[in-house]
Protein backbone atom coordinates (compact mmCIF):
# COMPACT_ATOMS: atom_id res chain seq x y z
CA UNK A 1 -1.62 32.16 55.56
CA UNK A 2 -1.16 30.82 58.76
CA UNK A 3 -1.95 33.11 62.06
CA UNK A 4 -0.46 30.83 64.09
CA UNK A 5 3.72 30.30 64.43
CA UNK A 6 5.25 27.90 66.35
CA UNK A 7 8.86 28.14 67.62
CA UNK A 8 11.58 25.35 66.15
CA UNK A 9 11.80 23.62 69.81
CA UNK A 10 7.87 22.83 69.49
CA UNK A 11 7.70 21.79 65.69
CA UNK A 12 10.72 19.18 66.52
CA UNK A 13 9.24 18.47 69.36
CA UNK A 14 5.36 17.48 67.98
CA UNK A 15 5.47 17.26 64.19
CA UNK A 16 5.68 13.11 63.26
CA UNK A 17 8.38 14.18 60.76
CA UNK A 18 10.51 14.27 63.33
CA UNK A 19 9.94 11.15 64.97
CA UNK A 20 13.31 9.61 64.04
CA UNK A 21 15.27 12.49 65.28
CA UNK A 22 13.91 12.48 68.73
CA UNK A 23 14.37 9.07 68.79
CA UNK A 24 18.24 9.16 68.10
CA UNK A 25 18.37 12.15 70.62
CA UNK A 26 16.90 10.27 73.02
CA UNK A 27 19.24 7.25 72.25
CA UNK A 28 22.00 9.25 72.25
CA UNK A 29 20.85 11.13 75.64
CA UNK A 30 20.93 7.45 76.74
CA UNK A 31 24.64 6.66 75.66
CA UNK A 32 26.14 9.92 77.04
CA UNK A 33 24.04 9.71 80.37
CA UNK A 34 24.90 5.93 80.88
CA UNK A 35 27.89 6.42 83.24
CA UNK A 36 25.71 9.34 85.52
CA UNK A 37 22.97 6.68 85.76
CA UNK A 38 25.34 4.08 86.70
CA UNK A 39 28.73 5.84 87.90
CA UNK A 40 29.36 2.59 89.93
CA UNK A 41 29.80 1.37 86.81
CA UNK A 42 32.16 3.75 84.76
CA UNK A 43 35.56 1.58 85.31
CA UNK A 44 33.96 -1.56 84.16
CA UNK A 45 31.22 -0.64 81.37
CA UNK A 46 30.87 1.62 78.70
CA UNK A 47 27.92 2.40 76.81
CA UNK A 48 28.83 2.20 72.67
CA UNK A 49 25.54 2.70 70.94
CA UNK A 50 21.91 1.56 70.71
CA UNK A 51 20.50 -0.24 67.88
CA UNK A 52 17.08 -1.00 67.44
CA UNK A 53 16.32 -0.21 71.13
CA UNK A 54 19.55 -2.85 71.77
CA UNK A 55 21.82 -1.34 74.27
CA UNK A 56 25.76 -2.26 73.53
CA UNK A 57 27.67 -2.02 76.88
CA UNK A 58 31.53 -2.72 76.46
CA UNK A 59 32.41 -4.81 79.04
CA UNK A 60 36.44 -6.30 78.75
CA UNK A 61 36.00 -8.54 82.11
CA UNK A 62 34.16 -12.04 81.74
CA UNK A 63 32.87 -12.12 85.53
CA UNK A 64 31.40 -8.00 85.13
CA UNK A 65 29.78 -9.54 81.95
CA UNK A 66 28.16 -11.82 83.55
CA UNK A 67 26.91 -10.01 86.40
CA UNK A 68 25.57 -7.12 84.91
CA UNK A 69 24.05 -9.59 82.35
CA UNK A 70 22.26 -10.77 85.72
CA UNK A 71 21.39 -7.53 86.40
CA UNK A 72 20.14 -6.65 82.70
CA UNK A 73 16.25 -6.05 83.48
CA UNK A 74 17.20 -3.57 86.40
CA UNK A 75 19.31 -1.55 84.42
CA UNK A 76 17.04 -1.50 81.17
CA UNK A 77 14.18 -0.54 83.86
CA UNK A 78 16.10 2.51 85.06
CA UNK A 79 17.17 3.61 81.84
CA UNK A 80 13.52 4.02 80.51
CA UNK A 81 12.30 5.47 83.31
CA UNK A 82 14.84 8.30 83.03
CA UNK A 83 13.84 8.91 79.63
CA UNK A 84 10.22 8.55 80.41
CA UNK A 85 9.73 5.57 77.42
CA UNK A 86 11.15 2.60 75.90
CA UNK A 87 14.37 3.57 74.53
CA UNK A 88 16.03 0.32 75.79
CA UNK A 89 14.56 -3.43 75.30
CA UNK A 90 17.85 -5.25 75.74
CA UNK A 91 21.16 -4.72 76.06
CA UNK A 92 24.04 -6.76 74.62
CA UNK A 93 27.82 -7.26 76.39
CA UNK A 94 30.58 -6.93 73.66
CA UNK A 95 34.49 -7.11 74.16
């Protein structure tokens, strides 16, 4: 028997089994969050869902698409640093 118990937080937190979870926490963290990173943003972009670390923005004007696709590294930059890893590679503009 073991002497030692861990609480719930710390198993999810450490045990590889759970790997995939945090992951999809953290990508979700990312999708819910994206318009308090970037609340400049919140009338032009929305954040839809990541997929293998692929950010998809919604973006229904042409000339935003283009700039923020200018402004892609930047944005994939401050996203990771939020969540402390690489969450976000790219990110990909859909209508």
């Amino acid at each position: 028997m073991h002497s030692e118990f861990k609480s719930i937080s710390e198993i999810i937190k450490k045990e590889k089994a759970f790997d995939a979870l945090r992951e999809t926490a953290k990508e979700a963290d990312v999708v819910e969050r994206f318009n308090e990173l970037f609340p400049d943003l919140s009338k032009v972009a929305k954040a839809v869902k990541i997929k293998q670390k692929t950010l998809f923005l919604r973006v229904e004007n042409s000339v935003w698409r283009s700039e923020l696709n200018y402004k892609q590294q930047l944005m994939i930059k401050k996203i990771n640093d939020l969540i402390g890893e690489n969450v976000v590679t790219s990110i990909r503009f859909i209508s």
